[in-house]
N, C-alpha and C. Protein backbone atom coordinates (compact mmCIF):
# COMPACT_ATOMS: atom_id res chain seq x y z
N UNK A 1 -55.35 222.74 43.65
CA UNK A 1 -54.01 223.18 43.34
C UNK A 1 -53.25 222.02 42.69
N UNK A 2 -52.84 222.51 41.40
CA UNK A 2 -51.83 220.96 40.74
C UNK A 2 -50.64 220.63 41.57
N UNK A 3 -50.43 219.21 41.40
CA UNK A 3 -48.95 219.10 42.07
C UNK A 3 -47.87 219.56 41.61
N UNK A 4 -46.51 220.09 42.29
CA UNK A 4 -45.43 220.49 41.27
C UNK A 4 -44.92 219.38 40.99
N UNK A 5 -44.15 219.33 39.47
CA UNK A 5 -43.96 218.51 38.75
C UNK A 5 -42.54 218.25 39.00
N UNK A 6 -41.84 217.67 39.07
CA UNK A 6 -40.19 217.80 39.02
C UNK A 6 -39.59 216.98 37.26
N UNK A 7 -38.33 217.20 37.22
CA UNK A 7 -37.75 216.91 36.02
C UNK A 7 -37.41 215.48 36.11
N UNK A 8 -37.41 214.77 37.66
CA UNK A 8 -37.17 213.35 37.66
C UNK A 8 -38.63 212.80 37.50
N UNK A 9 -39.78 213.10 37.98
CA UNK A 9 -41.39 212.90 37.33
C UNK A 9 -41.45 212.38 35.79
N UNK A 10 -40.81 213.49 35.18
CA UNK A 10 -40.93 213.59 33.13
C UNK A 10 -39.78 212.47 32.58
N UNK A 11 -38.71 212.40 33.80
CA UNK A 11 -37.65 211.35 33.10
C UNK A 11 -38.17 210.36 32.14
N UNK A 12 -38.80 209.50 32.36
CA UNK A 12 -38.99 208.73 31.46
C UNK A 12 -39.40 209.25 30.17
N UNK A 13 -40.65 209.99 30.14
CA UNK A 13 -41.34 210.59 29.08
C UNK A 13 -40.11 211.54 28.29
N UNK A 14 -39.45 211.76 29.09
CA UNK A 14 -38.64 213.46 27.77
C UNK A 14 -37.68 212.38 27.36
N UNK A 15 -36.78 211.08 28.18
CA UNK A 15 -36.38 209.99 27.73
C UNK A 15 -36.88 209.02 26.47
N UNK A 16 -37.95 208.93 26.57
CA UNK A 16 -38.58 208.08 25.78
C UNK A 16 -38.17 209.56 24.16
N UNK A 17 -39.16 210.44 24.30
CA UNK A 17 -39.59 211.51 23.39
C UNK A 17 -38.41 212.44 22.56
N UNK A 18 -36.99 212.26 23.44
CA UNK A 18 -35.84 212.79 22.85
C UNK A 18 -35.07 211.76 22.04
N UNK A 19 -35.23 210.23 22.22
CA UNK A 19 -34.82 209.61 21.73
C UNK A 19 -35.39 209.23 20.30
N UNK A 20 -36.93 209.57 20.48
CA UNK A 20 -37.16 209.28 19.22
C UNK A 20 -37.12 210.64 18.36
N UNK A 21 -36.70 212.40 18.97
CA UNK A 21 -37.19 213.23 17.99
C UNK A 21 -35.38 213.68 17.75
N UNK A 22 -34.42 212.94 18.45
CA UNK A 22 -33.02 213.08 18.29
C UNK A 22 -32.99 212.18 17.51
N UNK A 23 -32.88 210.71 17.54
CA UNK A 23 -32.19 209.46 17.38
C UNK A 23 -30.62 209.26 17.50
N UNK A 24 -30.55 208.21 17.50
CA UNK A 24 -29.23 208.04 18.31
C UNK A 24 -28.54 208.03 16.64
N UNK A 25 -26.97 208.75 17.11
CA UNK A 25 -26.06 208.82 16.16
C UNK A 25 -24.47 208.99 17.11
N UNK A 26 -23.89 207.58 16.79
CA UNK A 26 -22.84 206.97 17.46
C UNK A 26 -21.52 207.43 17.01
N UNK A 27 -21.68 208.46 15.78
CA UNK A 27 -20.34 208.96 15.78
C UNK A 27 -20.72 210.72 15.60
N UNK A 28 -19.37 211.56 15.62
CA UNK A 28 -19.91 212.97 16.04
C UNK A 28 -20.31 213.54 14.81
N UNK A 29 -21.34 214.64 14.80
CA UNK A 29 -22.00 215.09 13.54
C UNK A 29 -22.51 216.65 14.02
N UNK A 30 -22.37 217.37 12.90
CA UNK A 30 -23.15 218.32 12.66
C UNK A 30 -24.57 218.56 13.03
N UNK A 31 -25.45 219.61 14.03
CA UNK A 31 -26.81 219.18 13.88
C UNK A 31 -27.04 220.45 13.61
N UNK A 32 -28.15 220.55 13.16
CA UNK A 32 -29.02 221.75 12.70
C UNK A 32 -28.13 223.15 12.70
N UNK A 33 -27.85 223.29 13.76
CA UNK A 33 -27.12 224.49 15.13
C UNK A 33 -25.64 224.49 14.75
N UNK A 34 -25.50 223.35 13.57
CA UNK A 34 -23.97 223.37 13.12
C UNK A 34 -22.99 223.42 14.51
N UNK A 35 -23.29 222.41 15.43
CA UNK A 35 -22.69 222.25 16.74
C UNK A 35 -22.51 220.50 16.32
N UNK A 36 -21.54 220.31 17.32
CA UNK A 36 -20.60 219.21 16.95
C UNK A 36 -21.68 218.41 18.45
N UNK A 37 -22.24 217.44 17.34
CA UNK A 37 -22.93 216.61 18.64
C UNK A 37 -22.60 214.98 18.44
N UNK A 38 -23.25 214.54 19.09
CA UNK A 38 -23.37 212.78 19.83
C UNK A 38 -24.24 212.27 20.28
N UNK A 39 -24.74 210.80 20.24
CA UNK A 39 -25.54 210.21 20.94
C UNK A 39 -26.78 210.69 20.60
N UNK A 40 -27.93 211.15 21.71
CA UNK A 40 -28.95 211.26 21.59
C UNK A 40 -29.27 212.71 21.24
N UNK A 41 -28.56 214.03 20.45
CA UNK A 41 -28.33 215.17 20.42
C UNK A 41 -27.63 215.57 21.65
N UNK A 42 -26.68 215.45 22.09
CA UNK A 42 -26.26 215.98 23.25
C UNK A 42 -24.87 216.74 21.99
N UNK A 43 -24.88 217.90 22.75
CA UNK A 43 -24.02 219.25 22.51
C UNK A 43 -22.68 218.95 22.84
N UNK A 44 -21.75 218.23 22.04
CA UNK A 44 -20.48 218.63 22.88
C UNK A 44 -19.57 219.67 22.77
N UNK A 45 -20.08 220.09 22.08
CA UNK A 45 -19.56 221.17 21.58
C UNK A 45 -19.77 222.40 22.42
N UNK A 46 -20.45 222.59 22.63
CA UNK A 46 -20.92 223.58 23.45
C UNK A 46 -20.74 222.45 25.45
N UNK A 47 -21.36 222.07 25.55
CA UNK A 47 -21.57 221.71 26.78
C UNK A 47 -20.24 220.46 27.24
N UNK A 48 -19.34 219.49 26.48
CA UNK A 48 -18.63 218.68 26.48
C UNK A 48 -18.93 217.55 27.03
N UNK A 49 -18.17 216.66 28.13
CA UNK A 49 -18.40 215.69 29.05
C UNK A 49 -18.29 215.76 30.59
N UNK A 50 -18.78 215.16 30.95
CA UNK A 50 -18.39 215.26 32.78
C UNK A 50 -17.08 214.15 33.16
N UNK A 51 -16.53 214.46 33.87
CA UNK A 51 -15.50 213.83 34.14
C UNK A 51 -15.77 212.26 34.60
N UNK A 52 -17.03 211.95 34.79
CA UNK A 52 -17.74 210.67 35.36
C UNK A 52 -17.85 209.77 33.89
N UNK A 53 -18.20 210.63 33.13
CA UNK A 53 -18.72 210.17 31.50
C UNK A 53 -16.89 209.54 30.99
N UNK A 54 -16.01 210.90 31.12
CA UNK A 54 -15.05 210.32 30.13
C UNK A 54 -14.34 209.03 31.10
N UNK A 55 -14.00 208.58 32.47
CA UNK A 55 -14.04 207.74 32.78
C UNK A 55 -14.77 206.29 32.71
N UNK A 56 -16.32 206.49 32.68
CA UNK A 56 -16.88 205.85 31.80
C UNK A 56 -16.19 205.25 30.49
N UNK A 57 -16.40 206.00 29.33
CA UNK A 57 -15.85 206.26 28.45
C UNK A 57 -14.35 205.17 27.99
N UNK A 58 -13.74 205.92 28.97
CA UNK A 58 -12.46 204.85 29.24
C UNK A 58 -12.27 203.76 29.51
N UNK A 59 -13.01 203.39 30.22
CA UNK A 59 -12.65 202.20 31.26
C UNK A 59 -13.44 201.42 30.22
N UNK A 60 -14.40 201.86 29.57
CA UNK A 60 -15.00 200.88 27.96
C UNK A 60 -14.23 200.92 26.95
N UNK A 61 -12.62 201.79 26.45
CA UNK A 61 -12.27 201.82 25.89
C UNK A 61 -11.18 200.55 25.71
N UNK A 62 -10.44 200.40 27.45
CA UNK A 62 -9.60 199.28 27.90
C UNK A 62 -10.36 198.22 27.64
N UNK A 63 -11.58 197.90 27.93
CA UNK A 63 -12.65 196.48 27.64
C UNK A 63 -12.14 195.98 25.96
N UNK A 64 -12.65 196.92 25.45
CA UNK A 64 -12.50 196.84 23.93
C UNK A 64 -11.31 196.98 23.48
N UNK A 65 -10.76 197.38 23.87
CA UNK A 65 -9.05 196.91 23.35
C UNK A 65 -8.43 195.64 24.25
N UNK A 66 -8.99 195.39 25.07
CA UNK A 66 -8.33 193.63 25.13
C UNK A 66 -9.14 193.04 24.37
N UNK A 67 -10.65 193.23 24.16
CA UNK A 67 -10.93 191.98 22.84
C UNK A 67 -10.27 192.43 21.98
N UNK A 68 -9.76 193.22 21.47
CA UNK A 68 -8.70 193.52 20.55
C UNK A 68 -7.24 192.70 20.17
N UNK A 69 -6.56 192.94 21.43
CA UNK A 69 -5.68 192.00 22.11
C UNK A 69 -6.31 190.59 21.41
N UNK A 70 -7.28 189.90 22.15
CA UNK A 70 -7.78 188.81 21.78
C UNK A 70 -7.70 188.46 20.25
N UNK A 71 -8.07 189.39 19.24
CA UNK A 71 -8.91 188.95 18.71
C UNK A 71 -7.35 189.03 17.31
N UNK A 72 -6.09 189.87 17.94
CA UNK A 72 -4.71 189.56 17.07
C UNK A 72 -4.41 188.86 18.39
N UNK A 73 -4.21 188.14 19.10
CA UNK A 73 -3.22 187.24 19.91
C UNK A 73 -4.03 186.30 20.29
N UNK A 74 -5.01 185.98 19.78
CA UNK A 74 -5.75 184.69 20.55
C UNK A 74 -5.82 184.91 22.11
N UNK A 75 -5.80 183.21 22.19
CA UNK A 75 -5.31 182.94 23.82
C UNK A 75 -3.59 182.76 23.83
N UNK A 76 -2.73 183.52 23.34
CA UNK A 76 -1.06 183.44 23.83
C UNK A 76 -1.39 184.35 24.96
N UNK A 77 -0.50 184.37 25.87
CA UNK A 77 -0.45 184.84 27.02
C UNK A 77 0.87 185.49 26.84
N UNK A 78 0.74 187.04 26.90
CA UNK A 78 1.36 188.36 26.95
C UNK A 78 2.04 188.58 27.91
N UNK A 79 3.36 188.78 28.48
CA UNK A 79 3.91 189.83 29.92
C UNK A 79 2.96 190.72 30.34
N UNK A 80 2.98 191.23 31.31
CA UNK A 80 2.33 192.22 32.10
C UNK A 80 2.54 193.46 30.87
N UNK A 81 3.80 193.70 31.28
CA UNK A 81 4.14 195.04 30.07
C UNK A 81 4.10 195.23 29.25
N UNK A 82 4.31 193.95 28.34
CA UNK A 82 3.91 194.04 27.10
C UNK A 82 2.16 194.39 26.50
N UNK A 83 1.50 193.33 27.91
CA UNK A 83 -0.09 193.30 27.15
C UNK A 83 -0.41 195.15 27.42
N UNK A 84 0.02 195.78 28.88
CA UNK A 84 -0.09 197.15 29.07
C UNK A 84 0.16 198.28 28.33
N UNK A 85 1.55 198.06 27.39
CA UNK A 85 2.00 198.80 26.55
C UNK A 85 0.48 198.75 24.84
N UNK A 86 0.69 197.49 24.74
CA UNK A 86 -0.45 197.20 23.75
C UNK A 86 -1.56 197.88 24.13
N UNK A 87 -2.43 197.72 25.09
CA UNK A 87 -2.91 198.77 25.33
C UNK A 87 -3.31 199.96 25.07
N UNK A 88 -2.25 200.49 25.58
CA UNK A 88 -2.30 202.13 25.52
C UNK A 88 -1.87 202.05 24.03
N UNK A 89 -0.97 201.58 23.42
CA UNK A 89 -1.22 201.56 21.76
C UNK A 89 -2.49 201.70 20.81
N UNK A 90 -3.09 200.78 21.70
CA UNK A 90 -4.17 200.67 20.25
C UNK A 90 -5.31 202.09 21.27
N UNK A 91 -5.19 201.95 22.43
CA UNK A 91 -6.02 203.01 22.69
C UNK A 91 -5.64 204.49 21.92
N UNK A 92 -4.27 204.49 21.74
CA UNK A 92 -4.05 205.56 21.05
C UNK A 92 -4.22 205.31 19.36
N UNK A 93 -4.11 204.57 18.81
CA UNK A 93 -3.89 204.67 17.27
C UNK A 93 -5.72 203.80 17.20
N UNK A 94 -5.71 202.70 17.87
CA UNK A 94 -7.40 202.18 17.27
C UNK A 94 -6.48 201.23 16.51
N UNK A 95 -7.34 199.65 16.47
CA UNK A 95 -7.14 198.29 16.22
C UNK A 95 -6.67 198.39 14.71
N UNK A 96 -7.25 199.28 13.84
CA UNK A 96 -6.36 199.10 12.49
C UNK A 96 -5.42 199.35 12.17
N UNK A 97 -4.91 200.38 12.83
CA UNK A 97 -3.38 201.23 12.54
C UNK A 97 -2.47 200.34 13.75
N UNK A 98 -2.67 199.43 14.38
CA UNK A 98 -2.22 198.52 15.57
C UNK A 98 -1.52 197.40 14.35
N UNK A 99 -2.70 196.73 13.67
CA UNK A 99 -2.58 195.92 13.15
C UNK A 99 -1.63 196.09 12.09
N UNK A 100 -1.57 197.50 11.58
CA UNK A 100 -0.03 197.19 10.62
C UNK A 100 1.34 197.54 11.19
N UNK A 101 1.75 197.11 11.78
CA UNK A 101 2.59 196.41 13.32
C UNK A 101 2.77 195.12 13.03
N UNK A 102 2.91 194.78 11.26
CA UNK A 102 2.77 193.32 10.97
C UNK A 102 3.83 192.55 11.97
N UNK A 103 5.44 193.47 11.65
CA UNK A 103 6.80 193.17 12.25
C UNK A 103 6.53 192.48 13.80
N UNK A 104 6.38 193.84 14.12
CA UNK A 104 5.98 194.07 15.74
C UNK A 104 5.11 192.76 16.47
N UNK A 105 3.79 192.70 15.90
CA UNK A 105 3.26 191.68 16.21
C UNK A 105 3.76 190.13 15.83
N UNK A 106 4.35 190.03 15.04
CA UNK A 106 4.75 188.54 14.84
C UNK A 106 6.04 188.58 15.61
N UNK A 107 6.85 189.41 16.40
CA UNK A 107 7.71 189.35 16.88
C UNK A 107 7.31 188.91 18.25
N UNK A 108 6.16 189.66 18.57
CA UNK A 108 5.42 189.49 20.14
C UNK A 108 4.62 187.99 19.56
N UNK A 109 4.15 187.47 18.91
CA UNK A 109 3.91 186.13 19.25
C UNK A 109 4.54 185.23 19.12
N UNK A 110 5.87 185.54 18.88
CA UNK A 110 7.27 184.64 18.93
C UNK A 110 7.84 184.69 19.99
N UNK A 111 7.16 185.54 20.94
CA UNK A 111 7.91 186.22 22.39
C UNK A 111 9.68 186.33 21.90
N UNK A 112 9.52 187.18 21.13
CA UNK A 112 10.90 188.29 20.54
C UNK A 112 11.07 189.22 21.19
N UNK A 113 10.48 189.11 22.16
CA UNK A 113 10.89 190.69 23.14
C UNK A 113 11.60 192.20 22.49
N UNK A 114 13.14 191.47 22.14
CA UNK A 114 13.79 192.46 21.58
C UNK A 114 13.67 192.86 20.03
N UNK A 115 13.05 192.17 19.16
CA UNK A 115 12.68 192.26 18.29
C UNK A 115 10.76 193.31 18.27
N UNK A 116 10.51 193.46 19.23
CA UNK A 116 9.23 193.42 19.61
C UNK A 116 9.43 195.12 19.83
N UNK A 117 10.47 195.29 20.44
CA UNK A 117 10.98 196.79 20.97
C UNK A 117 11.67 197.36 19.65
N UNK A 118 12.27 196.54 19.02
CA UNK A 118 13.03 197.00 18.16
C UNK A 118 11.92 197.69 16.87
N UNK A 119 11.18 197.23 16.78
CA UNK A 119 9.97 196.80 15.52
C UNK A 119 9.09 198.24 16.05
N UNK A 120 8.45 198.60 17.35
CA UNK A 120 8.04 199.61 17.79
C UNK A 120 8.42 200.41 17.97
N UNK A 121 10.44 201.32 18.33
CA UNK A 121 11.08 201.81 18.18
C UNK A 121 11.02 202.62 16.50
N UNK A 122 10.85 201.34 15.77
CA UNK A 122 11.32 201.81 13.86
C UNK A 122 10.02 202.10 13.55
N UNK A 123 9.28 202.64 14.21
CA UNK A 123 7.57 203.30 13.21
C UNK A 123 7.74 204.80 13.78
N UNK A 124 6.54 205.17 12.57
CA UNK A 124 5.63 206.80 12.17
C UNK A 124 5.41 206.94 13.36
N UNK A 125 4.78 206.00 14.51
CA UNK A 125 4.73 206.13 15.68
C UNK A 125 5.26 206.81 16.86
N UNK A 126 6.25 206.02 16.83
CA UNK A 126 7.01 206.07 17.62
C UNK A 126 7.66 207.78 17.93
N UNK A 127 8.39 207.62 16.44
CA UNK A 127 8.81 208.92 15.53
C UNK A 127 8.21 210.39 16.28
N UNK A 128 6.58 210.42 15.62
CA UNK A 128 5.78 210.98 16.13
C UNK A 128 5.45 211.39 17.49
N UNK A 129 5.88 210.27 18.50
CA UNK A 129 5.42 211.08 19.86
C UNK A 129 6.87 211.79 20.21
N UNK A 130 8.07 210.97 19.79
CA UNK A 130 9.35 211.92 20.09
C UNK A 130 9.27 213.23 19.83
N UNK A 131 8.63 213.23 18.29
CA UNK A 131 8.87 215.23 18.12
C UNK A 131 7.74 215.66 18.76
N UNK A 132 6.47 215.24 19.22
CA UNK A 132 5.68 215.95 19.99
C UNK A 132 6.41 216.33 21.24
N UNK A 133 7.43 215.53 21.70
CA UNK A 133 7.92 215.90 22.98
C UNK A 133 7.25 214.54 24.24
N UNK A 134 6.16 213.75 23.43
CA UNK A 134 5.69 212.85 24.58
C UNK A 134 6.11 211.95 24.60
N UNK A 135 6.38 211.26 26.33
CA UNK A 135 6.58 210.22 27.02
C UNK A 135 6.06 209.15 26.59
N UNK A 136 5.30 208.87 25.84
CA UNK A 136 3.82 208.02 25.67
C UNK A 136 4.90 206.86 25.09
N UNK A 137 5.62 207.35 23.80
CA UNK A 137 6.12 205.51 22.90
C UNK A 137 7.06 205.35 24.02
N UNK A 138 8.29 206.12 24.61
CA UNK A 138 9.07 205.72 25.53
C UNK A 138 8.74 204.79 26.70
N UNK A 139 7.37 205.21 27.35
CA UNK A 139 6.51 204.54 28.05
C UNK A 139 6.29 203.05 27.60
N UNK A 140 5.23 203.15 26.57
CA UNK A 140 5.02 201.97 25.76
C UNK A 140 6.48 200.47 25.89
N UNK A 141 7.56 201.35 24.90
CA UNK A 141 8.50 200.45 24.57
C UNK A 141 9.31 199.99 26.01
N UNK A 142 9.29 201.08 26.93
CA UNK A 142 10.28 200.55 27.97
C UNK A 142 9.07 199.09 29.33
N UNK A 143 7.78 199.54 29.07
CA UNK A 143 7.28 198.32 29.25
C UNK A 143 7.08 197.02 28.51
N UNK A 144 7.50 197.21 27.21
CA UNK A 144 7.83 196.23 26.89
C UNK A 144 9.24 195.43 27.00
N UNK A 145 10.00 196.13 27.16
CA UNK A 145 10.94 195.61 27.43
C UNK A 145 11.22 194.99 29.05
N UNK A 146 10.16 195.15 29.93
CA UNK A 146 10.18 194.27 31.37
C UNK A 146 10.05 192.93 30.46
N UNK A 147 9.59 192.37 29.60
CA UNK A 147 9.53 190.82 29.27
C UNK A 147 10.77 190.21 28.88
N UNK A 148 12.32 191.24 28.25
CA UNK A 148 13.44 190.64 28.26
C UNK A 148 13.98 190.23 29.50
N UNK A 149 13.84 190.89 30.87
CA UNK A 149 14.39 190.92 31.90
C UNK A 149 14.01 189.86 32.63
């Protein structure tokens, strides 16, 4: 009588064998099935993420936006609120659309505080989450402004 096989048995092998008959593709694409996929063919479209994944996900997103941080502020050393607000900035817009924030940023490495609020207040940004109705720039700017206080 054969042994039964289980799906943690094949792990490696359907591991090894999907990776090479998928290949990995790091941004989202069309596959065959005209389904919106990722990674190693995984479906998000159909099937999405687990709540473990987009935490994942996240908590690599904060990593990479302080080398971000780093990599426009050096080693200056940020307020609490300010580096927090930055943050959730670039997590929302992504390091290029951060970076033309020419104002903004040379105000924050002058520690301009109010110039810093003022500069993030006057953008598309900002603008933008008001008529959506979201908290998000209000958020942003009023932690930046703990560094005048």
């Amino acid at each position: 009588m054969a042994k039964k096989i289980s799906i943690e048995d094949l792990r490696d092998s359907i591991f090894v064998r999907t990776q090479r008959n998928e290949g990995l593709r790091l941004k989202p694409y069309r596959c065959t099935e005209r389904k919106l996929t990722i990674g190693y063919g995984r479906n998000i479209e159909d099937n999405g993420i687990t709540k473990q994944e987009a935490i994942f996900l996240m908590k690599n997103d904060i990593i990479e936006t302080g080398n971000a941080l780093y990599r426009i502020f050096g080693d200056q050393v940020l307020p609490w609120g300010v580096m927090e607000a930055f943050v959730d900035m670039l997590i929302n817009m992504g390091e290029t659309k951060f970076k033309g924030f020419v104002n903004m940023i040379k105000a924050a490495k002058n520690k301009d505080w109010e110039s810093t609020v003022k500069e993030a207040i006057d953008s598309k940004w900002y603008r933008k989450h008001k008529e959506l109705g979201s908290k998000r720039a209000d958020e942003a700017v009023n932690l930046i402004r703990t560094a005048i206080e």
